[in-house]
PDB file of N, CA and C in Angstrom:
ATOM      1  N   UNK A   1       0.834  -1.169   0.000  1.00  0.00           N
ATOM      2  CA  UNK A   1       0.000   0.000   0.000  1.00  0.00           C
ATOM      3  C   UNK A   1       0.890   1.247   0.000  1.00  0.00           C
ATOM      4  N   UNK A   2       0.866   2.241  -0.931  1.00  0.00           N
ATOM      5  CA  UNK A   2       1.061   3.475  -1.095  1.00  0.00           C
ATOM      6  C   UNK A   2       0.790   4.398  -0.199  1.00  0.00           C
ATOM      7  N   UNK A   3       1.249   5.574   0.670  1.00  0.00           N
ATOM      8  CA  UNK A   3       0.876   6.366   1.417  1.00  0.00           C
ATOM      9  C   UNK A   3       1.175   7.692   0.621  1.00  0.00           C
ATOM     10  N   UNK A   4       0.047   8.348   0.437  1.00  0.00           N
ATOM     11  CA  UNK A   4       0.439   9.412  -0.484  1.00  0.00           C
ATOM     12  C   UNK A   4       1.025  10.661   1.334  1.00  0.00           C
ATOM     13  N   UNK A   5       1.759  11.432   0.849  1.00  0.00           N
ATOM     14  CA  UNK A   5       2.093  12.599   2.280  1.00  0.00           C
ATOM     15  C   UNK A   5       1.870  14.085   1.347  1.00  0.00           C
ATOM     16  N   UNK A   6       1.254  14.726   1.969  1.00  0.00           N
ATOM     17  CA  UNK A   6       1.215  16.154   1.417  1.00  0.00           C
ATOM     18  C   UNK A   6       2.514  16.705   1.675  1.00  0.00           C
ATOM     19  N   UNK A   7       3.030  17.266   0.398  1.00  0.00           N
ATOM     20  CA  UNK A   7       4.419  17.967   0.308  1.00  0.00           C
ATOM     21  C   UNK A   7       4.420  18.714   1.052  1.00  0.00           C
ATOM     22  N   UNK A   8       3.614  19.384   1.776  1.00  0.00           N
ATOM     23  CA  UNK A   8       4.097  20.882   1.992  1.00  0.00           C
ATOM     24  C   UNK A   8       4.862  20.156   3.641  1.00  0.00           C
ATOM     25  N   UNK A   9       3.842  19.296   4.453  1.00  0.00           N
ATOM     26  CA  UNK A   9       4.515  18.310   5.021  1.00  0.00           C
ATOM     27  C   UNK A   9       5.417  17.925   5.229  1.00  0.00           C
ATOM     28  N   UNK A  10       5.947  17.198   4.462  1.00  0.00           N
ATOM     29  CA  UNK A  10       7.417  16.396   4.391  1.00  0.00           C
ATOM     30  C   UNK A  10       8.304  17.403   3.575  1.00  0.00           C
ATOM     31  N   UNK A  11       8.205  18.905   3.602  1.00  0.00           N
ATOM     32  CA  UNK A  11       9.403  19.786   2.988  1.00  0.00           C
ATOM     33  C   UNK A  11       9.187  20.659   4.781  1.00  0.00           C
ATOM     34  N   UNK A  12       8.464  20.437   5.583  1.00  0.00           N
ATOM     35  CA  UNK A  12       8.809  20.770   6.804  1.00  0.00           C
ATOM     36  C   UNK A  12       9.076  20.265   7.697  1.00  0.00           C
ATOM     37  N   UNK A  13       8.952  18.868   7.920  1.00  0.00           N
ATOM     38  CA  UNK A  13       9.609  17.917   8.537  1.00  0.00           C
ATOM     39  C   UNK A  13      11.041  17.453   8.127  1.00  0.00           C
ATOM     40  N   UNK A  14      11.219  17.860   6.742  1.00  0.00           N
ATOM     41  CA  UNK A  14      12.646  17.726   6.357  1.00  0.00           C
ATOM     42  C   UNK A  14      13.485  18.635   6.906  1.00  0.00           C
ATOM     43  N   UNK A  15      12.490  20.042   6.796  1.00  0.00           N
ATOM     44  CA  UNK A  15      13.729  21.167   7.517  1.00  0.00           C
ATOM     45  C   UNK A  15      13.929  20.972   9.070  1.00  0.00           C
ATOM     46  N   UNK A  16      12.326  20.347   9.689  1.00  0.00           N
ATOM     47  CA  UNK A  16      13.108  20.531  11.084  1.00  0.00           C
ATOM     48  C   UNK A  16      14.189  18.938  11.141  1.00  0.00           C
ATOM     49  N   UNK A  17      14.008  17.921  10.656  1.00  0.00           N
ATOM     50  CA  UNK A  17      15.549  17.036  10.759  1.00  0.00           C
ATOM     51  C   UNK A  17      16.617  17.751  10.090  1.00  0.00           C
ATOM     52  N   UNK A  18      16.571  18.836   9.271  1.00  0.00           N
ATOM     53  CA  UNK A  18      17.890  19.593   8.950  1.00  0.00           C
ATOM     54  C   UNK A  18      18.625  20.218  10.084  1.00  0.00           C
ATOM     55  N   UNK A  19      17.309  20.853  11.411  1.00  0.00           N
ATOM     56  CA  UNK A  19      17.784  21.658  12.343  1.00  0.00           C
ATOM     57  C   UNK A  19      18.341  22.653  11.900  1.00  0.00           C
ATOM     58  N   UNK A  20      17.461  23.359  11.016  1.00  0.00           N
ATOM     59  CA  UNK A  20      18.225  24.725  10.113  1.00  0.00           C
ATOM     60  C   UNK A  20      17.410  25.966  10.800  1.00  0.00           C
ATOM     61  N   UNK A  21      17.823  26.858  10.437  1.00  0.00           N
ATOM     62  CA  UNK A  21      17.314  28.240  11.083  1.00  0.00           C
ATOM     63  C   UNK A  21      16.185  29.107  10.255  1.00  0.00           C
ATOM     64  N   UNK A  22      16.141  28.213   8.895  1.00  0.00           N
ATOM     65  CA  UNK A  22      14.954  28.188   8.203  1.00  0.00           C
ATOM     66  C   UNK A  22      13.574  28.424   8.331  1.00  0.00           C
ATOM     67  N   UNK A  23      13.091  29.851   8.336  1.00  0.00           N
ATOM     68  CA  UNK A  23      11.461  30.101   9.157  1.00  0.00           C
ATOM     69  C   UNK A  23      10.530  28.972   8.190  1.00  0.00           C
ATOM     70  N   UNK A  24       9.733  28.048   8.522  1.00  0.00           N
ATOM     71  CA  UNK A  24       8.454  27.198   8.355  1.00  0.00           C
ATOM     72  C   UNK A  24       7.425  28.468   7.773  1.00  0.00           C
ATOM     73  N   UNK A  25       7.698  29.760   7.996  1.00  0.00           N
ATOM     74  CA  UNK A  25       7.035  30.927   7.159  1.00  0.00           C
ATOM     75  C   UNK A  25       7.557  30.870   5.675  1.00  0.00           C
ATOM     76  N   UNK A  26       8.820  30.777   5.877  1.00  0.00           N
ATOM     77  CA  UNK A  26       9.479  30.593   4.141  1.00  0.00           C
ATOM     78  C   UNK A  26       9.596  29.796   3.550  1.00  0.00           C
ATOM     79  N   UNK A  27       9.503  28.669   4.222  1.00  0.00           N
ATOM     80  CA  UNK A  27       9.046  27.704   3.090  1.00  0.00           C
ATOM     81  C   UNK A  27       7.694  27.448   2.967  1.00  0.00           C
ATOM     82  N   UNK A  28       6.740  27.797   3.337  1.00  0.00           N
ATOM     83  CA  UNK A  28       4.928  27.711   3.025  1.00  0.00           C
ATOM     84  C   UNK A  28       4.994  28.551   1.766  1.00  0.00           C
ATOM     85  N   UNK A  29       5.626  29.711   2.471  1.00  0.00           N
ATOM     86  CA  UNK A  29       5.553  30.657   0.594  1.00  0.00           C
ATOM     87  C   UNK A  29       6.046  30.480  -0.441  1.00  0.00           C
ATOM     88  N   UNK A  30       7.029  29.880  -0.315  1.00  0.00           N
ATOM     89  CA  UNK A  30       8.128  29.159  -1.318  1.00  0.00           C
ATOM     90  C   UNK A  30       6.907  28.019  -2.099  1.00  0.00           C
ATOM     91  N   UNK A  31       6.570  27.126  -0.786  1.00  0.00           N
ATOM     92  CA  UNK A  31       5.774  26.002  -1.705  1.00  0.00           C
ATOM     93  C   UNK A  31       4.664  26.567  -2.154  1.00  0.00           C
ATOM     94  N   UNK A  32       3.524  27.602  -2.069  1.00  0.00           N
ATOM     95  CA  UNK A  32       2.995  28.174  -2.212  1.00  0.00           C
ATOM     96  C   UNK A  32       2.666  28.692  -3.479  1.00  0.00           C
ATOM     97  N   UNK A  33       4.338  29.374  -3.562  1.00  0.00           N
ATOM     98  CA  UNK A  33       4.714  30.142  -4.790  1.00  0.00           C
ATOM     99  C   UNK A  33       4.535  29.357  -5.763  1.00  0.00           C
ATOM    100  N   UNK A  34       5.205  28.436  -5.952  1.00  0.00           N
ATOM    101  CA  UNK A  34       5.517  27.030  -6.754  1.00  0.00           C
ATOM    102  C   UNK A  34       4.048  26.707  -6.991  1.00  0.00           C
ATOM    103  N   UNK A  35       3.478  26.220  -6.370  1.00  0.00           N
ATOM    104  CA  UNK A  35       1.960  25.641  -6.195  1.00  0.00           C
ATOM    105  C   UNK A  35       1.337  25.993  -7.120  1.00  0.00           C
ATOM    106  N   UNK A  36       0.711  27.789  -6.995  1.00  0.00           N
ATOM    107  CA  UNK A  36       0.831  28.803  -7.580  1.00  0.00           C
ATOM    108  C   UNK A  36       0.785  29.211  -8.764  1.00  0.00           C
ATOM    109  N   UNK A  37       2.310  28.393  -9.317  1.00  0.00           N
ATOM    110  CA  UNK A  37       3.006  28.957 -10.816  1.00  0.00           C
ATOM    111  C   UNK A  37       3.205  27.929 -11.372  1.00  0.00           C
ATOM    112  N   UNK A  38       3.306  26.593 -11.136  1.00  0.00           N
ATOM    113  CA  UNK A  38       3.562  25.327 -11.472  1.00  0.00           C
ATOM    114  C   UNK A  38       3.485  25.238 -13.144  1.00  0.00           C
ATOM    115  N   UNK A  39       2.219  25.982 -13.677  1.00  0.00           N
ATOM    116  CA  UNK A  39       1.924  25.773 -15.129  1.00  0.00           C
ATOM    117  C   UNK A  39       1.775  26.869 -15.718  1.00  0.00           C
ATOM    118  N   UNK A  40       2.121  28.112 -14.807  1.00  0.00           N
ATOM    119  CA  UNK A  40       2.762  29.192 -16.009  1.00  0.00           C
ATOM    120  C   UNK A  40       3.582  29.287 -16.799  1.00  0.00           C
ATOM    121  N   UNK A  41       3.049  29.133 -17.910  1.00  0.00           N
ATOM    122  CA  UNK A  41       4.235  29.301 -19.371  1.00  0.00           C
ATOM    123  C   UNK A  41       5.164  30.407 -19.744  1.00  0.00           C
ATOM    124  N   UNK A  42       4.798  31.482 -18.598  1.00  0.00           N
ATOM    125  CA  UNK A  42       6.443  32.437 -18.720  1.00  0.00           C
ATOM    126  C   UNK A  42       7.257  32.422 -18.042  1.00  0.00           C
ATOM    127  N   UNK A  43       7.123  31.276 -16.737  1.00  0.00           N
ATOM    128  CA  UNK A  43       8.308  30.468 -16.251  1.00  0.00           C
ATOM    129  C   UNK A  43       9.055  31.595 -15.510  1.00  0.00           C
ATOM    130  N   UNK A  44       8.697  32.513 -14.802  1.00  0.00           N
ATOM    131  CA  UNK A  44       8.672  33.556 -13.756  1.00  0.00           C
ATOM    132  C   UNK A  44       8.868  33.503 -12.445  1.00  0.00           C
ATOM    133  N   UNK A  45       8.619  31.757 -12.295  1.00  0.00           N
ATOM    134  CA  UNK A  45       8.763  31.632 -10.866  1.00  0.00           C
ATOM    135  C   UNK A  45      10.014  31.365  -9.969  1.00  0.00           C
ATOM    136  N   UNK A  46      10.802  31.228 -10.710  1.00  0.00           N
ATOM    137  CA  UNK A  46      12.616  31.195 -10.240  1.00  0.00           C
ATOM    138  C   UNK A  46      12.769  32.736  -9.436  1.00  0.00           C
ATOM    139  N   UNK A  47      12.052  34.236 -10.549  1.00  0.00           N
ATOM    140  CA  UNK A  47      13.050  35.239 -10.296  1.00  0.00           C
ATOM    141  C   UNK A  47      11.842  35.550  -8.734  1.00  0.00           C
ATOM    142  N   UNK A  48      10.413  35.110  -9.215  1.00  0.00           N
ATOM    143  CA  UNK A  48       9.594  35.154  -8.334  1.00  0.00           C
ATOM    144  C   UNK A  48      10.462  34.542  -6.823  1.00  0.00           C
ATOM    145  N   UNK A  49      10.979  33.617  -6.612  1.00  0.00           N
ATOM    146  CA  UNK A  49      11.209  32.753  -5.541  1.00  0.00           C
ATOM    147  C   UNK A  49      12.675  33.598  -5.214  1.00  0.00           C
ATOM    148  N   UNK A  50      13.338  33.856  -5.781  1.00  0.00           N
ATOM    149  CA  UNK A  50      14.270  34.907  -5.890  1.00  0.00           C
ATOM    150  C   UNK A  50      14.215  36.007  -4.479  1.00  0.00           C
ATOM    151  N   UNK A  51      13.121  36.679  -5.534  1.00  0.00           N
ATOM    152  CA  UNK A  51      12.503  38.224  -4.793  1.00  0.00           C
ATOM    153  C   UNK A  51      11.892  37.734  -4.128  1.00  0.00           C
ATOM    154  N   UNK A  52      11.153  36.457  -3.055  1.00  0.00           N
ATOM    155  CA  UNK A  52      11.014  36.465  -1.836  1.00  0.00           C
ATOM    156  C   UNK A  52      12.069  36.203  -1.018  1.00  0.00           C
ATOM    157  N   UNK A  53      13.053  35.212  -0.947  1.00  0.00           N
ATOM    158  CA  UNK A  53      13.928  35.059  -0.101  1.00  0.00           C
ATOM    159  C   UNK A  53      14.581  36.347   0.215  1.00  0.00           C
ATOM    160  N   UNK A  54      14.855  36.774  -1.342  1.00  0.00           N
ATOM    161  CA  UNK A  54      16.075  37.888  -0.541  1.00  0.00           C
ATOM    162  C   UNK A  54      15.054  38.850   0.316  1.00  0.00           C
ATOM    163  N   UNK A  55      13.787  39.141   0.152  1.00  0.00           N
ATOM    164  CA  UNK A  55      12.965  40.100   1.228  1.00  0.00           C
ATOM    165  C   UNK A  55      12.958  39.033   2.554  1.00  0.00           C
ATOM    166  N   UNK A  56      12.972  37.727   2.273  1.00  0.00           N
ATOM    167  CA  UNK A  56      13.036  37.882   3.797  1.00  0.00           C
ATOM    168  C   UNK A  56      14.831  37.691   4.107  1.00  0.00           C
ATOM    169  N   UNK A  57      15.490  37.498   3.624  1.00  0.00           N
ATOM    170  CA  UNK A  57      17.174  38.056   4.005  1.00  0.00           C
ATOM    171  C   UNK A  57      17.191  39.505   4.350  1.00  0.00           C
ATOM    172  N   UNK A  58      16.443  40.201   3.871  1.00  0.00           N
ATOM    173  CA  UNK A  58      16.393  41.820   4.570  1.00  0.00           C
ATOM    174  C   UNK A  58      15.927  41.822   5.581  1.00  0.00           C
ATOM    175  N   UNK A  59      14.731  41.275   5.545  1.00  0.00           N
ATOM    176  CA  UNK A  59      14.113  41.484   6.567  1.00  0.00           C
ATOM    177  C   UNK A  59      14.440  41.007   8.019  1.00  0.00           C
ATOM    178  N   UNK A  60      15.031  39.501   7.811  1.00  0.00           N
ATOM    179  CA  UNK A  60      15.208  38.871   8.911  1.00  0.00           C
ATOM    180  C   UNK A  60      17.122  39.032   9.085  1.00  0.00           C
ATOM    181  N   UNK A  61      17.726  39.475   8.783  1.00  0.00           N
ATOM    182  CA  UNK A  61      19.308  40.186   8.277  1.00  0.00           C
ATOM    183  C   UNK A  61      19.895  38.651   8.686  1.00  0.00           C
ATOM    184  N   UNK A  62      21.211  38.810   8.753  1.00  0.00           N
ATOM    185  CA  UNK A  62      21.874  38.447   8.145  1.00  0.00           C
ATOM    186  C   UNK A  62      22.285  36.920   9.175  1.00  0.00           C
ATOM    187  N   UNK A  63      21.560  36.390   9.891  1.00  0.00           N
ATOM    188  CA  UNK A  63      21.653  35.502  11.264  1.00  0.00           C
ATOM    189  C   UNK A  63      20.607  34.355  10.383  1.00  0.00           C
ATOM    190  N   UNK A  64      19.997  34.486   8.960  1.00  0.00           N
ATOM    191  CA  UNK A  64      19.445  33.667   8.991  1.00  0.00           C
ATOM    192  C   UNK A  64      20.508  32.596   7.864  1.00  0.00           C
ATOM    193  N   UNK A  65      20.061  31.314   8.002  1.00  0.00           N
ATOM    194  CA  UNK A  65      21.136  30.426   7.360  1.00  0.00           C
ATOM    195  C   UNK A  65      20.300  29.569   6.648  1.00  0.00           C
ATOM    196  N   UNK A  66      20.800  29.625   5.335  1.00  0.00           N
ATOM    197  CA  UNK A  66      19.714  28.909   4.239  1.00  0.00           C
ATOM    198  C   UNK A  66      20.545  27.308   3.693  1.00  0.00           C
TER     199      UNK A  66
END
């Protein structure tokens, strides 16, 4: 039997066994983003995912570790 797991799930249970300093805020938006854009054909969502991290690297300065 197959267990299907919702991604958004197991990409936050991965970060907390990373023990990274990684806000569970940035990656919801990240997967979000993705979610989102998955089948937009101008393929925008790289610079998109881009221009969120680095706002939250401003925001949250320079203590956070990706």
């Amino acid at each position: 039997m197959t267990i299907k797991s919702e991604p958004l799930t197991v990409l936050l249970e991965v970060k907390a066994a990373m023990d990274t300093t990684l806000s569970d805020e940035l990656v919801r938006a990240c997967y979000q983003l993705q979610s989102d854009h998955q089948y937009d054909k101008d393929r925008t969502t790289m610079k998109k995912m881009q221009a969120l991290v680095e706002e939250v690297l401003v925001r949250d300065g320079d203590d956070l570790l990706l």
